[in-house]
N, C-alpha and C. Protein backbone atom coordinates (compact mmCIF):
# COMPACT_ATOMS: atom_id res chain seq x y z
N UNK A 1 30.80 -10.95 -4.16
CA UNK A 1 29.60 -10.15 -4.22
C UNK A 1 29.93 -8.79 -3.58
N UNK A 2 29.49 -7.93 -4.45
CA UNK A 2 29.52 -6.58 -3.92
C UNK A 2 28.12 -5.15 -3.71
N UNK A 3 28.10 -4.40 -3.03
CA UNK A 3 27.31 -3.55 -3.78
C UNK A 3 26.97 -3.23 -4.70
N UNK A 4 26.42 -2.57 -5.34
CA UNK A 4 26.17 -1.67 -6.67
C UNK A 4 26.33 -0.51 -6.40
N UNK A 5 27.03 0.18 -7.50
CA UNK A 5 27.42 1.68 -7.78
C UNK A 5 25.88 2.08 -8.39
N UNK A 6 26.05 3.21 -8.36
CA UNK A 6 25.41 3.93 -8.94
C UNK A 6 24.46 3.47 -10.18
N UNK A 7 25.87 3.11 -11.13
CA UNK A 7 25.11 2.69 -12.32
C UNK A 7 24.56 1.06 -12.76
N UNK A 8 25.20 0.47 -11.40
CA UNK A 8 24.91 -1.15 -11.62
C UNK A 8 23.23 -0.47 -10.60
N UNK A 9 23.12 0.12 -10.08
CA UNK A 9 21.57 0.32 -9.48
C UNK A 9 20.40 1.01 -10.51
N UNK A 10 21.16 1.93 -11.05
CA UNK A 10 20.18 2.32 -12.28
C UNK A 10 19.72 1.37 -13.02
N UNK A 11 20.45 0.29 -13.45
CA UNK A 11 20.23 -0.54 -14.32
C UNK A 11 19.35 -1.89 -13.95
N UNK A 12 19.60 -1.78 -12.71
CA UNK A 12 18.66 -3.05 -11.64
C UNK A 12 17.49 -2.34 -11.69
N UNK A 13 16.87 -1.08 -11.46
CA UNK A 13 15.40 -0.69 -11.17
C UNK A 13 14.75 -0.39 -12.74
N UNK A 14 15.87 -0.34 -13.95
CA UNK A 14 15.59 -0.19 -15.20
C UNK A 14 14.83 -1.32 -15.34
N UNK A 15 15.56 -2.41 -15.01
CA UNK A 15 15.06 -3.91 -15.49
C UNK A 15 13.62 -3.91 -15.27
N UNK A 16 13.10 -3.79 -13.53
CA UNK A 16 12.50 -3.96 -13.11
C UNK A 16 11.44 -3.47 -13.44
N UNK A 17 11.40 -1.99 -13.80
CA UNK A 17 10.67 -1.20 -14.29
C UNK A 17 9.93 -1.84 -15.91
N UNK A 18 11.28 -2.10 -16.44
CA UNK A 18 10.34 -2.93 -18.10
C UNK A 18 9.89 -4.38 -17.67
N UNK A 19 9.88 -4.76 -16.75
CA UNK A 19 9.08 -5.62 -16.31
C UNK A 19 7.72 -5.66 -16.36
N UNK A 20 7.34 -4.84 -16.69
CA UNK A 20 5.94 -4.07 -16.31
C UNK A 20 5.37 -3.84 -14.96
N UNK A 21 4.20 -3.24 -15.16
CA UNK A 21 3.22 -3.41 -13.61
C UNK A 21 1.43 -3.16 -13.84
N UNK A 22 1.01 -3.69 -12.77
CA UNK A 22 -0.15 -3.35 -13.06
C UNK A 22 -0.49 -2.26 -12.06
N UNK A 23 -1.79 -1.61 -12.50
CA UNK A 23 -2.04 -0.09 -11.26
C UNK A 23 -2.41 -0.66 -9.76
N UNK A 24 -1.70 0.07 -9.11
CA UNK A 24 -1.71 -0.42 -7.40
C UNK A 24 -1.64 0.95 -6.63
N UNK A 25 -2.92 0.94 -5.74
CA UNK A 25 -3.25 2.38 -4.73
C UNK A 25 -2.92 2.14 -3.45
N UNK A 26 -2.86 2.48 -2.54
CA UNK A 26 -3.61 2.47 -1.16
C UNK A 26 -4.61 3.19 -0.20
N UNK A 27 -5.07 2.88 0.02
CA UNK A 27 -6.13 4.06 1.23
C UNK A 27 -5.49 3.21 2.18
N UNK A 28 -4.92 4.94 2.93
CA UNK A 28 -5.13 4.82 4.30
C UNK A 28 -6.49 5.44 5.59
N UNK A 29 -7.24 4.73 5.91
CA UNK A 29 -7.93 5.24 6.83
C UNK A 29 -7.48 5.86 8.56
N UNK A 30 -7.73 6.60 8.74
CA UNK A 30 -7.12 7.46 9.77
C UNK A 30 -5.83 7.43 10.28
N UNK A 31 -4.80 6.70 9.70
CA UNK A 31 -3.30 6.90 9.89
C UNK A 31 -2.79 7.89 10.54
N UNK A 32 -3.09 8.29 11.69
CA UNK A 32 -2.41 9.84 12.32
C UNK A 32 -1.04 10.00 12.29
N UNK A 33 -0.45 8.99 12.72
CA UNK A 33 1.67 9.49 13.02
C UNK A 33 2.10 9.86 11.27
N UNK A 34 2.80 10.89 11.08
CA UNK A 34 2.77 11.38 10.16
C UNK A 34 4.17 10.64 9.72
N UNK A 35 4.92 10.50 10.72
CA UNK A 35 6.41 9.48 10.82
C UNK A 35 5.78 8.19 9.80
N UNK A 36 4.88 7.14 10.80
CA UNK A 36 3.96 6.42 9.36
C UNK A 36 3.74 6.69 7.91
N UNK A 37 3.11 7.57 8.11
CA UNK A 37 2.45 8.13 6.57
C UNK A 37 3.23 8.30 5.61
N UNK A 38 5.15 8.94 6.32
CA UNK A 38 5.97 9.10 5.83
C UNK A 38 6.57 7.68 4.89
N UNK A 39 6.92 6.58 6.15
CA UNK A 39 7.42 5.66 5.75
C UNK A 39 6.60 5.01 4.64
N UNK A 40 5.12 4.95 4.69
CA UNK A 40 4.09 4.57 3.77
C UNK A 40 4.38 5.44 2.60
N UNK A 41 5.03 6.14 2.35
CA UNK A 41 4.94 7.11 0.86
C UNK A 41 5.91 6.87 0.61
N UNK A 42 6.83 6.69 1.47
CA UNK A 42 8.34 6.52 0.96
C UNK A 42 8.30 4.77 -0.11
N UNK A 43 7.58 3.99 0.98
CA UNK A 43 7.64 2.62 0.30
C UNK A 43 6.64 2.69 -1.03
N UNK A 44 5.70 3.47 -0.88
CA UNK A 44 4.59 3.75 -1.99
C UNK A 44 5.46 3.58 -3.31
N UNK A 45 6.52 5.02 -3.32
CA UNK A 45 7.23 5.93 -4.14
C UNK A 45 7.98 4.41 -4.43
N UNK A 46 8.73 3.82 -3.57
CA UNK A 46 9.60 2.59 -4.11
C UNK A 46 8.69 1.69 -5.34
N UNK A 47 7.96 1.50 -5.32
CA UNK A 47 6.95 0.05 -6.09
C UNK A 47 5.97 1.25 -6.59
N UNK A 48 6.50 2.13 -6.85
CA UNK A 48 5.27 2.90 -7.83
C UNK A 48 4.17 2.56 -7.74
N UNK A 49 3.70 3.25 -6.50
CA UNK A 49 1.95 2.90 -6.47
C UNK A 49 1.80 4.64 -6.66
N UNK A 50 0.21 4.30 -7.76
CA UNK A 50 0.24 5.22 -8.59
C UNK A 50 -0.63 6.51 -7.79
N UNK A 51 -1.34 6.02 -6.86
CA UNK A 51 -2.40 6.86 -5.17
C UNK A 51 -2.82 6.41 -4.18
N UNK A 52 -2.67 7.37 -3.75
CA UNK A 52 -3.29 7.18 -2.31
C UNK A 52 -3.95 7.86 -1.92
N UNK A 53 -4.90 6.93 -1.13
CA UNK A 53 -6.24 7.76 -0.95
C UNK A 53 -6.42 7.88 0.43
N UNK A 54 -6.53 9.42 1.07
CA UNK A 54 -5.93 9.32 2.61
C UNK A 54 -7.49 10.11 3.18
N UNK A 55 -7.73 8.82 4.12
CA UNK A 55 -8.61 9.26 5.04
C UNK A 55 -8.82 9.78 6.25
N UNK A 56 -8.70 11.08 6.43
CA UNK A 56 -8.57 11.67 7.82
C UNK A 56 -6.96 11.59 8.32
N UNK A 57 -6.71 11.24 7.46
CA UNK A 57 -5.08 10.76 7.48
C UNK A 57 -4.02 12.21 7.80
N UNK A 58 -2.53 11.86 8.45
CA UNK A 58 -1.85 12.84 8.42
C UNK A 58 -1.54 13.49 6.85
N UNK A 59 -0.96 14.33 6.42
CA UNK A 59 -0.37 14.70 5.29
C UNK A 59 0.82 14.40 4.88
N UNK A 60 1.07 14.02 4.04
CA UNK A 60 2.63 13.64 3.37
C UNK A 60 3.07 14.65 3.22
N UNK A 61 2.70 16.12 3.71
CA UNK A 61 3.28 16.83 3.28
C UNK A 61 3.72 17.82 4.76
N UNK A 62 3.08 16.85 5.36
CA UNK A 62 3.36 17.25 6.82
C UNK A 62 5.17 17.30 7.37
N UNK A 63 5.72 18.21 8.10
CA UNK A 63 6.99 18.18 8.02
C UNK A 63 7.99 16.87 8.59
N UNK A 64 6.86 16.18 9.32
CA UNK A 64 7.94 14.99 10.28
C UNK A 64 7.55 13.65 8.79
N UNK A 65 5.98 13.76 8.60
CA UNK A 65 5.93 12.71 7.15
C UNK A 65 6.99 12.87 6.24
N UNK A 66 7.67 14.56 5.85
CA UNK A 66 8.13 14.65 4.41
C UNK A 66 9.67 14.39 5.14
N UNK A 67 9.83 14.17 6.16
CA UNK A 67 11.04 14.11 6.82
C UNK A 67 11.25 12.58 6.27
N UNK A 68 10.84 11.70 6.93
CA UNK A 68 10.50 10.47 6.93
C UNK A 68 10.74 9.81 5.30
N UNK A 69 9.80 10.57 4.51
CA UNK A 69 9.34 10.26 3.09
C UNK A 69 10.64 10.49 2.02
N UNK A 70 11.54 11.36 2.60
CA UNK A 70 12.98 11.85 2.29
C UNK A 70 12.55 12.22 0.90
N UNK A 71 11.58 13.48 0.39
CA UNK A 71 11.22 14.13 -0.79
C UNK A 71 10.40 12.82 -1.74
N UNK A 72 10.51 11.35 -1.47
CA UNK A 72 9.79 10.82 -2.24
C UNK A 72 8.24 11.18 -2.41
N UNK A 73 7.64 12.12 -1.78
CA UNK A 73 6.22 12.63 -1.70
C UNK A 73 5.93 13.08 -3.35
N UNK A 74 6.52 13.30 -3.74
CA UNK A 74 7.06 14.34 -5.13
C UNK A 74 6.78 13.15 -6.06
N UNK A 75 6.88 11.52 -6.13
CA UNK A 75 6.75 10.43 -6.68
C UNK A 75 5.37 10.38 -7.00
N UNK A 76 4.10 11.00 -6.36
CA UNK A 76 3.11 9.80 -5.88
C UNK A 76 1.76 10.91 -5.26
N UNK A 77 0.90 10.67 -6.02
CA UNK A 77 -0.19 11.35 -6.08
C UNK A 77 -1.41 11.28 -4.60
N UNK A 78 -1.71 11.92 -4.49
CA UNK A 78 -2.86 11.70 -3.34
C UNK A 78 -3.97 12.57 -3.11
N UNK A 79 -5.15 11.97 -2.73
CA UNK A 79 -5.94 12.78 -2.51
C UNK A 79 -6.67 12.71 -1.06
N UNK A 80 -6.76 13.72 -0.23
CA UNK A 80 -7.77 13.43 0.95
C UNK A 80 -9.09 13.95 1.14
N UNK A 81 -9.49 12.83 1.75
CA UNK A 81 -11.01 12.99 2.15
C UNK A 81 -11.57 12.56 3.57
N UNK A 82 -12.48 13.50 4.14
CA UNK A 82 -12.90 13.66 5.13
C UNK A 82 -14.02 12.74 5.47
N UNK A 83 -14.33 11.84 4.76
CA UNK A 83 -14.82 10.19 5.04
C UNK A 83 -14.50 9.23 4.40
N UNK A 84 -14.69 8.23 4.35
CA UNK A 84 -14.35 6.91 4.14
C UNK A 84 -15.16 6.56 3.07
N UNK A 85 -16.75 7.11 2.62
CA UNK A 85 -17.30 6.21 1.92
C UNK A 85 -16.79 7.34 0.41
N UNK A 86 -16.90 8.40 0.59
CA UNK A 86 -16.18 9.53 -0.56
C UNK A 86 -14.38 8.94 -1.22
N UNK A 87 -13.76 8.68 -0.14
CA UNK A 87 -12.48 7.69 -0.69
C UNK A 87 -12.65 6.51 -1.35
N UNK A 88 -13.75 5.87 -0.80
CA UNK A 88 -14.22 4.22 -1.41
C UNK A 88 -14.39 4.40 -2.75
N UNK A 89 -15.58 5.43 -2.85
CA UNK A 89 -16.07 6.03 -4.24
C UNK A 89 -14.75 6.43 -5.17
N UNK A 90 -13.85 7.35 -4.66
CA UNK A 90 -13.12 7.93 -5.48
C UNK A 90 -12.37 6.20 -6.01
N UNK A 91 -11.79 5.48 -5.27
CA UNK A 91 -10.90 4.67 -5.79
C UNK A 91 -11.40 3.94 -6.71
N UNK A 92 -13.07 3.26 -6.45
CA UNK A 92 -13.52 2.94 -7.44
C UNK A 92 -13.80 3.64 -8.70
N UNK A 93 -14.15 4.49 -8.38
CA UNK A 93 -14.66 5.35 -9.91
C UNK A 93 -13.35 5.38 -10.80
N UNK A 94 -11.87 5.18 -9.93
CA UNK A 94 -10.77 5.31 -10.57
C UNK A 94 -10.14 3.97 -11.25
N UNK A 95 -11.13 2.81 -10.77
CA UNK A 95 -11.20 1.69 -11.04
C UNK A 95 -10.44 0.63 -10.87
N UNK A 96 -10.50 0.99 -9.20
CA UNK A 96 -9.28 -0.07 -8.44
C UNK A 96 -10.56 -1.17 -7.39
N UNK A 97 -9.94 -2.52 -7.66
CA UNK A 97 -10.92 -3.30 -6.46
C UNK A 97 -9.93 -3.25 -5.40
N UNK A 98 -10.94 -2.76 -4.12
CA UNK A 98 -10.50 -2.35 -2.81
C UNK A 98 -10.49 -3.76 -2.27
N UNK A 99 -8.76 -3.98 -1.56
CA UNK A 99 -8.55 -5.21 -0.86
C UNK A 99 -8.22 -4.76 0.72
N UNK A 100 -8.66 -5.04 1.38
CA UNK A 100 -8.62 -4.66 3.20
C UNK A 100 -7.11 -5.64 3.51
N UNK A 101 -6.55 -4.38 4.27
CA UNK A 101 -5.56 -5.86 4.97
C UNK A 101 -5.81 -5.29 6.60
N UNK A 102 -5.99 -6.50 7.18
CA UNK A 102 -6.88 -6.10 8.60
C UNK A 102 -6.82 -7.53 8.94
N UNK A 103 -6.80 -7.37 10.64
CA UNK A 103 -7.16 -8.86 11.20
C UNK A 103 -8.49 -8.88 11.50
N UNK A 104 -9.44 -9.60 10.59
CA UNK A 104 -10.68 -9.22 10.89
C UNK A 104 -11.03 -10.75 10.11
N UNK A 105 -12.62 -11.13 11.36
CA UNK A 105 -13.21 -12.43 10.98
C UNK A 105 -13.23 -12.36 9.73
N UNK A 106 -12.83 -13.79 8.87
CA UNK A 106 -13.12 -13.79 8.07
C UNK A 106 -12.26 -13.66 6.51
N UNK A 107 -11.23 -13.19 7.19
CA UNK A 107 -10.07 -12.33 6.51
C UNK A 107 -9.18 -13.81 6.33
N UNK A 108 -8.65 -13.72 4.66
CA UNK A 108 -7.64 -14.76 4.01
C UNK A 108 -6.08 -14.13 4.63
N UNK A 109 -5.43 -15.54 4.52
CA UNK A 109 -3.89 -14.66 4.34
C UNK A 109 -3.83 -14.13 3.27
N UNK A 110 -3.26 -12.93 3.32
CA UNK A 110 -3.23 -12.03 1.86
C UNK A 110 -2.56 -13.10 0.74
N UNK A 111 -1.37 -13.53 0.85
CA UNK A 111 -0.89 -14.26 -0.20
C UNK A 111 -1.84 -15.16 -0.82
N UNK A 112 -3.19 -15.32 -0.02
CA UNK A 112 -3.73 -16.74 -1.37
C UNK A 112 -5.02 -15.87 -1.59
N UNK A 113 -5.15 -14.54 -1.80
CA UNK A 113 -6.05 -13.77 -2.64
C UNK A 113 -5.27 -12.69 -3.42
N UNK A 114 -6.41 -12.76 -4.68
CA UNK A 114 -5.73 -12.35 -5.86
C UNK A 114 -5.67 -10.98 -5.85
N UNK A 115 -3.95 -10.10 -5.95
CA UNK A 115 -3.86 -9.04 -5.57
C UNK A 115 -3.47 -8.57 -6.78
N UNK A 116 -3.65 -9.19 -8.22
CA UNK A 116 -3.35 -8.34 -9.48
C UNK A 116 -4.13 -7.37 -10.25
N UNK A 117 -4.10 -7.17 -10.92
CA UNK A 117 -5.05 -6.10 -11.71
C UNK A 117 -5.12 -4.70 -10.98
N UNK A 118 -5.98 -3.54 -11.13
CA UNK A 118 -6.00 -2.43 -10.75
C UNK A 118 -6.43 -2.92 -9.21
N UNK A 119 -5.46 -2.68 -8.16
CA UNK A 119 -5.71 -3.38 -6.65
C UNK A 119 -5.49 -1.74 -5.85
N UNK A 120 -6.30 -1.52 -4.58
CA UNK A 120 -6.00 -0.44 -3.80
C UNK A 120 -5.93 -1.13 -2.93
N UNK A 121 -5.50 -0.97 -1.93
CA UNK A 121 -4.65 -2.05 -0.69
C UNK A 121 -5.11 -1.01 0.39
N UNK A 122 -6.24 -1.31 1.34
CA UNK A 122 -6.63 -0.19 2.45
C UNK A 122 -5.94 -0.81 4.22
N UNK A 123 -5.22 0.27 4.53
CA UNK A 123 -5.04 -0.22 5.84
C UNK A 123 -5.49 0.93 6.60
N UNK A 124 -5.22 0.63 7.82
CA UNK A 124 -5.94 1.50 9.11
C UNK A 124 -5.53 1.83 10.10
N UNK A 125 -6.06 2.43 11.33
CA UNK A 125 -5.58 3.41 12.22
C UNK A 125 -4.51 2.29 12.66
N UNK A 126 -3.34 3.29 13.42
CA UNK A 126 -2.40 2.50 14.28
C UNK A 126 -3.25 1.73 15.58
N UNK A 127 -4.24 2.55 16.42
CA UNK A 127 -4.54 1.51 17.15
C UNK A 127 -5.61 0.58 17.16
N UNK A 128 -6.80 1.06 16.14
CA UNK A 128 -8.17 1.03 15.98
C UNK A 128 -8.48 0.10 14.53
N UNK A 129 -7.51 0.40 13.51
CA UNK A 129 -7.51 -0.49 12.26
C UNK A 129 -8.22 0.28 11.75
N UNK A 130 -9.10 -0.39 10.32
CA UNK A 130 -9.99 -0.25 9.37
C UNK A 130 -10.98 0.49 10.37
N UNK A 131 -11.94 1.15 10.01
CA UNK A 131 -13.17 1.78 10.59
C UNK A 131 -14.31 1.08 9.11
N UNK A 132 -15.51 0.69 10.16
CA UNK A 132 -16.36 -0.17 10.06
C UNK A 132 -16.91 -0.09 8.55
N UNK A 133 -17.17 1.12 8.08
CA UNK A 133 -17.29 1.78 6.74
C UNK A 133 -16.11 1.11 5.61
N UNK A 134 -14.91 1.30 5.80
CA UNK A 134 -14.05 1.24 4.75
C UNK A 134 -13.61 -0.67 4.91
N UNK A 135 -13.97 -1.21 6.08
CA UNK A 135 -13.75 -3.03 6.23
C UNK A 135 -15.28 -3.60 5.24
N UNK A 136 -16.29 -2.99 5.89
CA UNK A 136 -17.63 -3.34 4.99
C UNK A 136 -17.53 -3.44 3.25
N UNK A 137 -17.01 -2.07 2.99
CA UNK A 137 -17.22 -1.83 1.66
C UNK A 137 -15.98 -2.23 1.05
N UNK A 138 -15.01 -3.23 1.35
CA UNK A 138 -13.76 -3.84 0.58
C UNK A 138 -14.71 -5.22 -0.39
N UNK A 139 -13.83 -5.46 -1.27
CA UNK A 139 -14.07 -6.71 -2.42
C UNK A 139 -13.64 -7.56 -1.66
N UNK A 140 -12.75 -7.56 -0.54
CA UNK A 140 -12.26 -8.78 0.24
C UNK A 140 -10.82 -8.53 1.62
N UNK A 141 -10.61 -9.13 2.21
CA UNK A 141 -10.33 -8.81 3.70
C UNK A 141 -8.94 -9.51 3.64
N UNK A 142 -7.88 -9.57 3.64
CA UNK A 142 -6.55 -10.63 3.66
C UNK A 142 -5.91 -10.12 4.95
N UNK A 143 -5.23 -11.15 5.51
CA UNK A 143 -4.29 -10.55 6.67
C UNK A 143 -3.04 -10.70 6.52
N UNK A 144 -2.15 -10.32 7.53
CA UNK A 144 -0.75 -10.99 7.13
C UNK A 144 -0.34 -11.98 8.27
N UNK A 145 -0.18 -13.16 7.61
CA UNK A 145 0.25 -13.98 8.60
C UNK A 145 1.22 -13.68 10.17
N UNK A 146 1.48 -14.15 11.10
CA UNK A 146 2.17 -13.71 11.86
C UNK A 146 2.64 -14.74 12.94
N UNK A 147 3.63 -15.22 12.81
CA UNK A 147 4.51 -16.39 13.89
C UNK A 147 4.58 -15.97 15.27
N UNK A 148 5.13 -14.83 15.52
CA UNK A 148 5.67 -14.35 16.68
C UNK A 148 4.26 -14.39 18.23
N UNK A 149 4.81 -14.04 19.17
CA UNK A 149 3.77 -13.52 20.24
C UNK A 149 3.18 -12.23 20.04
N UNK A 150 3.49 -11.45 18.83
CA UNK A 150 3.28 -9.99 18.70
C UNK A 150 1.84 -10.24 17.97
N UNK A 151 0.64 -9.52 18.42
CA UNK A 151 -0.18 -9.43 17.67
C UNK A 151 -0.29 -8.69 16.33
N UNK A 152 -0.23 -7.54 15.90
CA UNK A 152 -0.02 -6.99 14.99
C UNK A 152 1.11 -6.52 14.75
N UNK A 153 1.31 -5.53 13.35
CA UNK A 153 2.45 -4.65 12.50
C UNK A 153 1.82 -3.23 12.76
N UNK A 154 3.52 -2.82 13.20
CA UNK A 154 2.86 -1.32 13.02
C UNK A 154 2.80 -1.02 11.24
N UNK A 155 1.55 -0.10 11.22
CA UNK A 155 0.91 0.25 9.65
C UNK A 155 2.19 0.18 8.68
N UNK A 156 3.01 0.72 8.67
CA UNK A 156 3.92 1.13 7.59
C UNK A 156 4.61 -0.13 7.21
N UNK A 157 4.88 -0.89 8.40
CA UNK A 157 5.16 -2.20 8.12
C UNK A 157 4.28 -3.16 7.05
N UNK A 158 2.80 -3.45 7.53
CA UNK A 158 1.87 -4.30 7.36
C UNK A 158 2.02 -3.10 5.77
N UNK A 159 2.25 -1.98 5.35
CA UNK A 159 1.98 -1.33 3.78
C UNK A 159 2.98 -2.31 3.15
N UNK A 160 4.07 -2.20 3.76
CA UNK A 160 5.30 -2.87 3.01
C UNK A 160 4.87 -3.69 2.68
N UNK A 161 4.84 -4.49 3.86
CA UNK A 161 4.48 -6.16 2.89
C UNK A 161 3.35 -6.36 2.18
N UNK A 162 2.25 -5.90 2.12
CA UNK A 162 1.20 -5.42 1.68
C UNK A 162 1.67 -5.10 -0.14
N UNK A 163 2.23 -4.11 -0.34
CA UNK A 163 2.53 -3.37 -1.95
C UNK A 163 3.40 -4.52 -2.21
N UNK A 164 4.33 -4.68 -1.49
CA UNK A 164 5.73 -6.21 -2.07
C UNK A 164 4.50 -7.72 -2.76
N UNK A 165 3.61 -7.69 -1.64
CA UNK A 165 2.97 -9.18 -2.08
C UNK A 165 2.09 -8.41 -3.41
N UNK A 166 1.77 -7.49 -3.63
CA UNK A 166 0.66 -7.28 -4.90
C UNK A 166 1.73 -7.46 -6.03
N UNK A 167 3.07 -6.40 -5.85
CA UNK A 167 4.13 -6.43 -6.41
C UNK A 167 4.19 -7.85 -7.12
N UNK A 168 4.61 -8.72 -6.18
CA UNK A 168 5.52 -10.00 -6.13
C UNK A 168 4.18 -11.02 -7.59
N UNK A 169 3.09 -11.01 -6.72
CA UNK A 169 2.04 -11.57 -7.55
C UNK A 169 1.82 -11.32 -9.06
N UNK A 170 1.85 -9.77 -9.22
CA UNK A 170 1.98 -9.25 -10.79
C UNK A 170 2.85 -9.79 -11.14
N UNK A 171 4.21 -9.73 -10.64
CA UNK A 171 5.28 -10.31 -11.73
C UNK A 171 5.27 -11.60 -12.18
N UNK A 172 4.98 -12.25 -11.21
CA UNK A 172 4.49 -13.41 -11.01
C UNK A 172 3.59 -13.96 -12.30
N UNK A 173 2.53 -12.98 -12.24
CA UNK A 173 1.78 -13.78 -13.40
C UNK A 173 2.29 -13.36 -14.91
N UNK A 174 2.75 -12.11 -15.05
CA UNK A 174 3.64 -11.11 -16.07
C UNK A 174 4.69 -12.34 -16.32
N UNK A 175 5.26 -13.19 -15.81
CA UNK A 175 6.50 -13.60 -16.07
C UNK A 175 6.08 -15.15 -16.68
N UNK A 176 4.16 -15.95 -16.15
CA UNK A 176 3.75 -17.15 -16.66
C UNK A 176 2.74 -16.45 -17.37
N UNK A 177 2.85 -16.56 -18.72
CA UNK A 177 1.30 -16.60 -19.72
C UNK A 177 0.52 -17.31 -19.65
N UNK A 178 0.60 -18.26 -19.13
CA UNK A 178 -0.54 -19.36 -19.17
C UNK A 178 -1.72 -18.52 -18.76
């Protein structure tokens, strides 16, 4: 087993790509470290999520984000807004059902709710989470499981696995017709 060159990698994200996908967003609600926001666009840009909807959020275009984001900003559309219920609106009107990932009563492990179809995936401040507005007005609440003594993921983390499981699920059903 070896790496891939160049062209054995072109041909791995080719595959993947005619694989299909279905449309996948995120809102972030108040995300300040722009280092975050970065890594969040960078992983965005990886799994082609098609927006993001940034609330009060740093800018991807901010210099330590676009540092971070290593030009993938250029992938991946966004729009910001200066509340939460104007982002809610926009994603819907764009016709994504808003899924919360948050440790909050009530909240499934993300893996056993259904993350296919047009999905926007909302996470929240580094220390504060979701704000009360954008947890209320989700279609549903999932968390990510967690073994360790650590209570939470820092954000960019909890995005990753977050876009991978919507990811993983589409193909998932893309690959059984039943």
């Amino acid at each position: 087993m070896s790496q891939l060159d160049s062209t054995g990698l072109k041909r791995l994200h080719r595959y993947w790509r005619r694989r299909g996908h279905e449309r996948l967003a995120l809102v972030l609600d108040r995300v300040q470290n722009p280092l975050n926001v970065g890594s969040v666009v960078r992983t965005a840009s990886a799994e082609r999520v098609e927006h993001m909807y940034l609330i009060e959020a740093a800018s991807p275009e901010a210099p330590k984000a676009a540092k971070t984001a290593m030009g993938t900003e250029r992938h991946l559309a966004w729009s910001a807004f200066d509340d939460a219920a104007s982002a809610m609106d926009a994603a819907r009107s764009d016709g994504y059902r808003i899924v919360a990932v948050e440790l909050a009563s009530g909240a499934r492990p993300l893996h056993e709710l259904d993350l296919t179809g047009a999905v926007a995936l909302a996470l929240g401040n580094e220390n504060h989470g979701l704000s009360t507005t954008v947890l209320e007005g989700c279609d549903a609440v999932g968390f990510i499981p967690q073994l360790g003594r650590v209570g939470s993921l820092n954000v960019a983390a909890a995005a990753a696995i977050a876009v991978y499981e919507a990811r993983r699920q589409q193909w998932t059903r893309m690959a059984d017709p039943s």
